[in-house]
Protein backbone atom coordinates (compact mmCIF):
# COMPACT_ATOMS: atom_id res chain seq x y z
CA UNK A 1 21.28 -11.62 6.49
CA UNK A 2 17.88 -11.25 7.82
CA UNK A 3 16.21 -14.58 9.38
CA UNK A 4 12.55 -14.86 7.45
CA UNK A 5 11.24 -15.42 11.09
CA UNK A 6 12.24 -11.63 11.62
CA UNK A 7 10.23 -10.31 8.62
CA UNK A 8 7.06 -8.75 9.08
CA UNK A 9 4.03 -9.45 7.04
CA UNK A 10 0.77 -7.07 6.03
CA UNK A 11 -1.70 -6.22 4.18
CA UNK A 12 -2.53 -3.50 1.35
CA UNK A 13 -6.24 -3.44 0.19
CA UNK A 14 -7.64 -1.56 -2.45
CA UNK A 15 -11.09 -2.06 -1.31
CA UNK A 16 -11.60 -3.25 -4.59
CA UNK A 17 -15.40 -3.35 -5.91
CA UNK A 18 -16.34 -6.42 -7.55
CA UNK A 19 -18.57 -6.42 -10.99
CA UNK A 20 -22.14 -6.93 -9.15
CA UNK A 21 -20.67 -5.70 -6.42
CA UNK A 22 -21.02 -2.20 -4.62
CA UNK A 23 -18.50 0.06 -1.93
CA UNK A 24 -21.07 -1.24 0.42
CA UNK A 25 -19.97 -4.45 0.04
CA UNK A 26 -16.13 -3.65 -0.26
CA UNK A 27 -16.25 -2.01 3.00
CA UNK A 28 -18.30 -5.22 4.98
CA UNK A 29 -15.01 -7.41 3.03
CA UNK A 30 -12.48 -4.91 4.11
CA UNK A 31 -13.29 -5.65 7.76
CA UNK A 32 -13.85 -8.97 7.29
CA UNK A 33 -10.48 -9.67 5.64
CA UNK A 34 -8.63 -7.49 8.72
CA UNK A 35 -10.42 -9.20 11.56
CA UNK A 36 -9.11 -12.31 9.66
CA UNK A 37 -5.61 -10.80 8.93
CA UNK A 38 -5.28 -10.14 12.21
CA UNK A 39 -6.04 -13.40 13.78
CA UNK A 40 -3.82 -15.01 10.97
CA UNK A 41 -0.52 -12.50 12.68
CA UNK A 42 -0.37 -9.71 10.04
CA UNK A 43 1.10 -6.94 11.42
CA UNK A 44 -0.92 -3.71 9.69
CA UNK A 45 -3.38 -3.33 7.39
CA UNK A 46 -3.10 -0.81 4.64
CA UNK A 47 -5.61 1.08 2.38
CA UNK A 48 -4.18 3.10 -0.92
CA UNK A 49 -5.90 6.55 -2.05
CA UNK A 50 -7.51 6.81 -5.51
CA UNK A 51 -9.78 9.06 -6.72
CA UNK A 52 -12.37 8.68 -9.83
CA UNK A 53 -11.93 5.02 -10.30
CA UNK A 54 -15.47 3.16 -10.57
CA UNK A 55 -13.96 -0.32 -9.25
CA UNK A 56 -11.61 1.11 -6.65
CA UNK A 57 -13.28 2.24 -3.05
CA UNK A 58 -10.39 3.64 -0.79
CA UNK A 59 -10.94 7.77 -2.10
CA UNK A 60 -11.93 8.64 1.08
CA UNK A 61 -9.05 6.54 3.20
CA UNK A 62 -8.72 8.25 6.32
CA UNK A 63 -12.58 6.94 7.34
CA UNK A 64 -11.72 3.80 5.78
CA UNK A 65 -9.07 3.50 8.79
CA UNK A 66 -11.05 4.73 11.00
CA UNK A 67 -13.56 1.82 9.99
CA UNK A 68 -10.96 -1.39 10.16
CA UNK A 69 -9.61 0.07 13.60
CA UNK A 70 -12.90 0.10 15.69
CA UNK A 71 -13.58 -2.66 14.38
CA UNK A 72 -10.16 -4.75 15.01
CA UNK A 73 -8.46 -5.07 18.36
CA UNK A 74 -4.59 -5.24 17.76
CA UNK A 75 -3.79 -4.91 13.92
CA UNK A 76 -1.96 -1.56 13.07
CA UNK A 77 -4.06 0.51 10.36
CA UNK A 78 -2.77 3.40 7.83
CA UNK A 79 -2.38 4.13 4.41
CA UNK A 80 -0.23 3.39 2.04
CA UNK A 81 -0.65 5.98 1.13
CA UNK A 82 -2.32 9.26 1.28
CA UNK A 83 -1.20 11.64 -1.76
CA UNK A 84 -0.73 14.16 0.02
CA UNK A 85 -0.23 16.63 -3.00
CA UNK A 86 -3.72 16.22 -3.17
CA UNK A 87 -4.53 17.65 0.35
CA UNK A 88 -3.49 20.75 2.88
CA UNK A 89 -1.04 18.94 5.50
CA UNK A 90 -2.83 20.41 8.35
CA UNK A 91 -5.81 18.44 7.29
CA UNK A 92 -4.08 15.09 6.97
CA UNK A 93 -2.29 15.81 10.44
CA UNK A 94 -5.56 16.70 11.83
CA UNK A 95 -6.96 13.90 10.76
CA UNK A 96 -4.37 11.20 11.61
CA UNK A 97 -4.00 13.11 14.93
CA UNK A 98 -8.15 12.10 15.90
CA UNK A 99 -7.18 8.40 14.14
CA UNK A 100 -3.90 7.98 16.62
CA UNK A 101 -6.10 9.69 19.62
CA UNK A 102 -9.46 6.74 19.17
CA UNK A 103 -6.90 4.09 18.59
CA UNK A 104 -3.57 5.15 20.27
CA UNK A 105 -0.45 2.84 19.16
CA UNK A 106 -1.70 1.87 16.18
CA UNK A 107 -2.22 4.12 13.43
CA UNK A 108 0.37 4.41 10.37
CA UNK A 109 0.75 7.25 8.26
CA UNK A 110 2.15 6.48 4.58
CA UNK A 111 2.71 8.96 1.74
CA UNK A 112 2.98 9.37 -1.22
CA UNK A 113 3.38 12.17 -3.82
CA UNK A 114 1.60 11.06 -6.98
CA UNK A 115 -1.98 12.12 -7.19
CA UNK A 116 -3.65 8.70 -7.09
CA UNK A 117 -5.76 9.66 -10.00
CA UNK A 118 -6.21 11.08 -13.44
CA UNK A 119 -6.06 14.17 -14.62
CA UNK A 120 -9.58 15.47 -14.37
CA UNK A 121 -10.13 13.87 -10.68
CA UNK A 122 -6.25 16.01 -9.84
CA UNK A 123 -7.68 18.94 -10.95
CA UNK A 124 -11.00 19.08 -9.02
CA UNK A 125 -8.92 17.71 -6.15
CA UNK A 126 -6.77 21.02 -6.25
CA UNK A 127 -8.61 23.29 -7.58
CA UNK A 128 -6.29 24.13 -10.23
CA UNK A 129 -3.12 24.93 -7.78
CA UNK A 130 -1.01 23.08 -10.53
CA UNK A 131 0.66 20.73 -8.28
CA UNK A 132 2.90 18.44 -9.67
CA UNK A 133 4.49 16.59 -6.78
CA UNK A 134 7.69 18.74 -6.80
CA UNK A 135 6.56 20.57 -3.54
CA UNK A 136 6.24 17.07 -1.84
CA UNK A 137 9.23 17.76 0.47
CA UNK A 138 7.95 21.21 1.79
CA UNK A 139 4.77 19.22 2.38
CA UNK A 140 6.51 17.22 4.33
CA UNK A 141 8.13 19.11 6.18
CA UNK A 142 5.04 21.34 7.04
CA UNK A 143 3.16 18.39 7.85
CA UNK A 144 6.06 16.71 10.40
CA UNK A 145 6.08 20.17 12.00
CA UNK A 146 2.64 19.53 12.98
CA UNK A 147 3.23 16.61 14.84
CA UNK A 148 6.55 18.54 16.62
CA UNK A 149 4.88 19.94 19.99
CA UNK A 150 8.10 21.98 19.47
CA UNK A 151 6.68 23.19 16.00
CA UNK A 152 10.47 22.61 14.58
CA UNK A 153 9.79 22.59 10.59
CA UNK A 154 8.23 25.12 8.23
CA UNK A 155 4.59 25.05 9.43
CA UNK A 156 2.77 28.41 9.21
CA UNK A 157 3.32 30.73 12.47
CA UNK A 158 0.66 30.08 15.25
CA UNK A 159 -0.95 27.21 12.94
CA UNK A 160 -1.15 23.96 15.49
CA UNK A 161 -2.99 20.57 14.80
CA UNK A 162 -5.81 20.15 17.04
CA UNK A 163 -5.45 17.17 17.60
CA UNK A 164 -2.24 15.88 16.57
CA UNK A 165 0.53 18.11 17.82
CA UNK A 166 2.36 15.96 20.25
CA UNK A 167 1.37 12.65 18.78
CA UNK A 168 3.23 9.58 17.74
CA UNK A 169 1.96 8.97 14.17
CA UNK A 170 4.70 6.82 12.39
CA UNK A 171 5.08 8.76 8.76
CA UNK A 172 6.25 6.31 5.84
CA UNK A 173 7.65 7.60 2.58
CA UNK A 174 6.10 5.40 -0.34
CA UNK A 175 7.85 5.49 -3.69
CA UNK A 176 7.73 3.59 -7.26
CA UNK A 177 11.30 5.25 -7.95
CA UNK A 178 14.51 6.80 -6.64
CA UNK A 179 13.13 10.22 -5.61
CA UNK A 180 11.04 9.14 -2.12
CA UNK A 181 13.82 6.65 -1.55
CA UNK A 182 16.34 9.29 -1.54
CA UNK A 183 14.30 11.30 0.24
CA UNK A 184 13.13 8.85 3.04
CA UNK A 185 16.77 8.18 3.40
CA UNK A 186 17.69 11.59 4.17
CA UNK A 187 14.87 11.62 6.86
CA UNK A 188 15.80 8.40 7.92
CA UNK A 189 12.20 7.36 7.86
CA UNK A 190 10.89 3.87 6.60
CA UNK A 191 10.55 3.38 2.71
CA UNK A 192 7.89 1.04 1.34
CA UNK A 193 8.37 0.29 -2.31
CA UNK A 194 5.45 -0.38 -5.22
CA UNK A 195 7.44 -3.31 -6.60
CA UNK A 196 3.63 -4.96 -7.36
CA UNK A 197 3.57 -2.65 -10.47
CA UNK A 198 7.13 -0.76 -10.71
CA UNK A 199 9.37 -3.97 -10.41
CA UNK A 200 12.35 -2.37 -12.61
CA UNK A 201 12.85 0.38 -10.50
CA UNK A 202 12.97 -1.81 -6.90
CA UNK A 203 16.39 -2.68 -6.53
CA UNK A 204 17.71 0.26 -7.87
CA UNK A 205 15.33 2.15 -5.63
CA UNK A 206 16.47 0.34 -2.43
CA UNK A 207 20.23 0.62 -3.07
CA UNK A 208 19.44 4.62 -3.30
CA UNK A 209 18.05 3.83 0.21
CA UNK A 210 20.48 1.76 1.67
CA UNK A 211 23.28 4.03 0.44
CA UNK A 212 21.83 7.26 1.64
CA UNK A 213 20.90 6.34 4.82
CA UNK A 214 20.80 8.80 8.08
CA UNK A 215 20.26 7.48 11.27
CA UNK A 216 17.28 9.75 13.00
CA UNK A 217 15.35 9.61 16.17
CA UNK A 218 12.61 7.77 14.10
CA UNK A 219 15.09 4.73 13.21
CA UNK A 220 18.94 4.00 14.18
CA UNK A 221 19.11 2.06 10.48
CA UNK A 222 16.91 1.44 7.12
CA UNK A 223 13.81 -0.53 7.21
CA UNK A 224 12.49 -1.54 3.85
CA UNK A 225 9.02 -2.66 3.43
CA UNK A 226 7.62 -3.89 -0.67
CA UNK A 227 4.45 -4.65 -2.27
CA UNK A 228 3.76 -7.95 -3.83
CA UNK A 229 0.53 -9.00 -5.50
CA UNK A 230 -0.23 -12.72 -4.51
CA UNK A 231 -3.35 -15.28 -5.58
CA UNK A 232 -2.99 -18.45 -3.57
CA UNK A 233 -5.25 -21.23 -3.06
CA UNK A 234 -5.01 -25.16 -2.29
CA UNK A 235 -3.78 -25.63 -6.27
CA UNK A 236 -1.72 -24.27 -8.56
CA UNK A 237 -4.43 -24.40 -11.23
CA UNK A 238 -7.15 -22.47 -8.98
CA UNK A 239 -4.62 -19.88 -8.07
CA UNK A 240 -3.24 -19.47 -11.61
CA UNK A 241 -7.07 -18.44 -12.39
CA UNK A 242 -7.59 -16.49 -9.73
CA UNK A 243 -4.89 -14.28 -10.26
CA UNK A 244 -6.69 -13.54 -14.11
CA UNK A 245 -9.20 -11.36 -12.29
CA UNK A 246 -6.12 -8.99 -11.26
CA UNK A 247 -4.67 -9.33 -14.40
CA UNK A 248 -7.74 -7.85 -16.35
CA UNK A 249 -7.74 -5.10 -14.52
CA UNK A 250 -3.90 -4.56 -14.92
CA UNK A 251 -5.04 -5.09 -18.52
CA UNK A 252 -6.98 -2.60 -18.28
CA UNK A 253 -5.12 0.06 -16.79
CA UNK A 254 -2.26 -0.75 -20.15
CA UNK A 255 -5.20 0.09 -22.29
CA UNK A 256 -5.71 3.44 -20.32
CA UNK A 257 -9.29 2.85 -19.09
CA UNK A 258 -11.10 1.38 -15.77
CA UNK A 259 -13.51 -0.86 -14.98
CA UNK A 260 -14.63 -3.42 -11.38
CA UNK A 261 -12.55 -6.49 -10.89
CA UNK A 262 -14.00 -8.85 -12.94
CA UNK A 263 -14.47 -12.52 -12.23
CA UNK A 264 -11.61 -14.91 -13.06
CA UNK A 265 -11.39 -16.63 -16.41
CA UNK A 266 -10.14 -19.98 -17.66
CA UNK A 267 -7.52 -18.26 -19.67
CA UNK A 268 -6.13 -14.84 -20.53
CA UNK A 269 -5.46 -15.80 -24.33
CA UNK A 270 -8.05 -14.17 -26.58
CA UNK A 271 -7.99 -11.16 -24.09
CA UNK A 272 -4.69 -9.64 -24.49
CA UNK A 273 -2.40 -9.23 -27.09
CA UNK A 274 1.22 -11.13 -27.48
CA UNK A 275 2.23 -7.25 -26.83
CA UNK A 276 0.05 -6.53 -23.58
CA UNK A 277 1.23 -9.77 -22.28
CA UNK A 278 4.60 -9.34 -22.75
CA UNK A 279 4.11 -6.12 -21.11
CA UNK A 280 2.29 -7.47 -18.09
CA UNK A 281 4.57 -10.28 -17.26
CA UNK A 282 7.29 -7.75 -16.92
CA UNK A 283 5.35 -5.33 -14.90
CA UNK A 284 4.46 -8.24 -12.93
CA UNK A 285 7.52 -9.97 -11.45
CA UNK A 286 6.17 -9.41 -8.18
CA UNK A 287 2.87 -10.71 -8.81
CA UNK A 288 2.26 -14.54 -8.57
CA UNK A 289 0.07 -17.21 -7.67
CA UNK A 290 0.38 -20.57 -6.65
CA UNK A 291 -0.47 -23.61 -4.15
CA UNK A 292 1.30 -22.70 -0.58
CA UNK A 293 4.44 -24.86 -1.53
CA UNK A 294 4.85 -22.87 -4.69
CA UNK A 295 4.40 -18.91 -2.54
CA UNK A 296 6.79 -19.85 -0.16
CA UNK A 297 9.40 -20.67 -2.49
CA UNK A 298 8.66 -17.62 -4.22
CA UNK A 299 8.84 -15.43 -0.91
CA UNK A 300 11.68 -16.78 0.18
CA UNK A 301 13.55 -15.99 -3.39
CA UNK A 302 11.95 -12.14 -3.03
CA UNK A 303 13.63 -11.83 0.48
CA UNK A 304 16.83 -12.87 -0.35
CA UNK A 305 17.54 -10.86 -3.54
CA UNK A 306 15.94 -7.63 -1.51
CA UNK A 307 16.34 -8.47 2.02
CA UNK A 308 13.62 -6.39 2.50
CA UNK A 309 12.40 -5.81 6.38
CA UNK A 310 8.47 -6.40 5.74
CA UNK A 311 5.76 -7.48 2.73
CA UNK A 312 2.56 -6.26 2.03
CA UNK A 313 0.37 -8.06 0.37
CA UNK A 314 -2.10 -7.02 -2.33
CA UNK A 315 -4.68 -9.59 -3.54
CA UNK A 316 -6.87 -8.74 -6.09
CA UNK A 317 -9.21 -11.71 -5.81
CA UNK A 318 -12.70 -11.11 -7.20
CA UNK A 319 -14.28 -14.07 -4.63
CA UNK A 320 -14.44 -13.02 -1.06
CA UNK A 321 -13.86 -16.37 0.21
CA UNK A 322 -11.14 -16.97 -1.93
CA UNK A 323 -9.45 -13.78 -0.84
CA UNK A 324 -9.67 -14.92 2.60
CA UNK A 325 -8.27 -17.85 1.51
CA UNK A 326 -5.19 -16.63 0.07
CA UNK A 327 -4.24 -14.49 2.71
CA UNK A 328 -4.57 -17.27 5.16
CA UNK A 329 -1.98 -19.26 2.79
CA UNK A 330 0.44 -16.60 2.35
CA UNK A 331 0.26 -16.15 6.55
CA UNK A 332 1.01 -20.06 6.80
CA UNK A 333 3.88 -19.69 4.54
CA UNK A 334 5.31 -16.85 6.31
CA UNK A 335 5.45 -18.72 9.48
CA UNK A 336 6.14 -22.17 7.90
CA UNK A 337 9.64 -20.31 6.33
């Protein structure tokens, strides 16, 4: 069983946009939060592609990296993930290759095949090509082969990625179901699971990856990172309302439209239905909030039923402050378990 003192902690930011707020201001937070994250000892620092979403600014994620990394010293930095039905692979090799050559040792490369946005934003993305994430593997493949000096893989003949060929650039497979842990299995790459907003499928999802495993020159044995959404603060009441601005915009999302993260309210009741909540509370078994007492108990239960290698944490706190705050209670927990 894995000590908690072994387990790896990080980060996964949205670069949410607050209402008043601009991207301006989500980018100046973003850095903020990482120089912080990184003082605090979390190990990366991950942004999440989405496209045509007015209160969500991480669309154009590869400069977003590029951003925290000048501006940190040690941190690692990568996505989590780029969609990468929505792009040529050359072009994310190519541009992972100039992220890994200005900060050498620590950029990540997570992917995922989902398009990260609606249907409109998908089809202006591809240019009507029709992809529906069922070419992800040849994708993949292409793009490894781009990193392979030895071009092993199916890129196209005397196609190389200047710069990138040669490079160490540590490919994740993200998932929300079987299929990428399957596939990362087979690869024997690392698997990070959505459990923040797919909790039904997580433990089915990491026995597929346990089970399946191949050793591979990447890793000698599975490594398992998943996604919680946490609100902590100094009470349990203050982080119970924290956590309402995330909630709202989960509410949101059930009622199929988008908006900023909005400020936190006294109470949800009176803004969802006894349906919607219902619905929410199971969606979010792996969100919580609490005082740090109350987040360590809860991280301690997560890591024994999953005995997951890593967490990433996802806070979607509307005050930047408070944010900060969190993150520095969910570090002190970590360490204190």
């Amino acid at each position: 069983m894995k000590q908690p003192r072994d387990i790896r902690f990080s980060v996964l930011d949205l670069a949410s946009i607050v209402e008043g707020g601009t991207a301006a201001d989500s980018f100046h937070n973003s850095l903020d939060l990482a120089r912080h994250a990184e003082k605090w000892g979390y190990h990366r620092y991950w942004f999440a592609e989405h496209h045509n979403m007015i209160g969500v600014a991480s669309s154009a994620t590869s400069l977003l990296i590029g951003h925290i990394a000048g501006g940190t010293q040690s941190i690692r930095v990568g996505s989590g993930g780029i969609m990468l039905s929505n792009h040529a692979p050359l072009v994310i090799a190519e541009q992972f290759g100039t992220l890994e050559s200005l900060y050498p040792g620590r950029i990540d490369l997570g992917l995922g095949r989902a398009p990260g946005s609606d249907q409109p934003a998908s089809r202006a993305l591809r240019r009507g090509l029709g992809s529906d994430g069922s070419e992800f593997p040849e994708q993949l493949s292409e793009l490894r082969a781009y990193f392979d000096p030895a071009g092993a893989g199916s890129r196209p003949a005397g196609v190389r990625a200047v710069p990138g060929e040669g490079l160490n650039v540590p490919i994740w497979l993200l998932g929300s179901s079987g299929f990428s842990a399957e596939l990362a299995a087979k690869l024997g790459l690392p698997f990070a699971f959505a459990s923040h907003f797919a909790p039904e499928y997580l433990l089915q999802a990491l026995h597929i990856y346990h089970s399946n495993f191949r050793p591979s020159e990447v890793l000698d044995k599975p490594y398992v990172m998943i996604g919680l959404g946490v609100a902590a603060a100094d009470t349990v009441d203050e982080a119970r309302k924290l956590a309402t601005s995330q909630q709202q915009q989960f509410l949101n999302i059930i009622r199929g439209r988008t908006g900023k993260l909005q400020p936190p309210v006294e109470s949800m009741d009176g803004l969802w239905t006894v349906q919607e909540k219902a619905i929410m509370l199971d969606k979010q078994r792996y969100s919580f909030s609490g005082d740090k007492a109350a987040i360590k108990e809860r991280l301690q239960d997560i890591l024994k039923e999953t005995q997951a290698d890593e967490l990433i944490i996802s806070a979607g706190i509307y005050d930047h402050e408070a944010r900060l705050r969190s993150y520095e209670i969910v570090a002190e927990a970590m360490k204190e378990l």
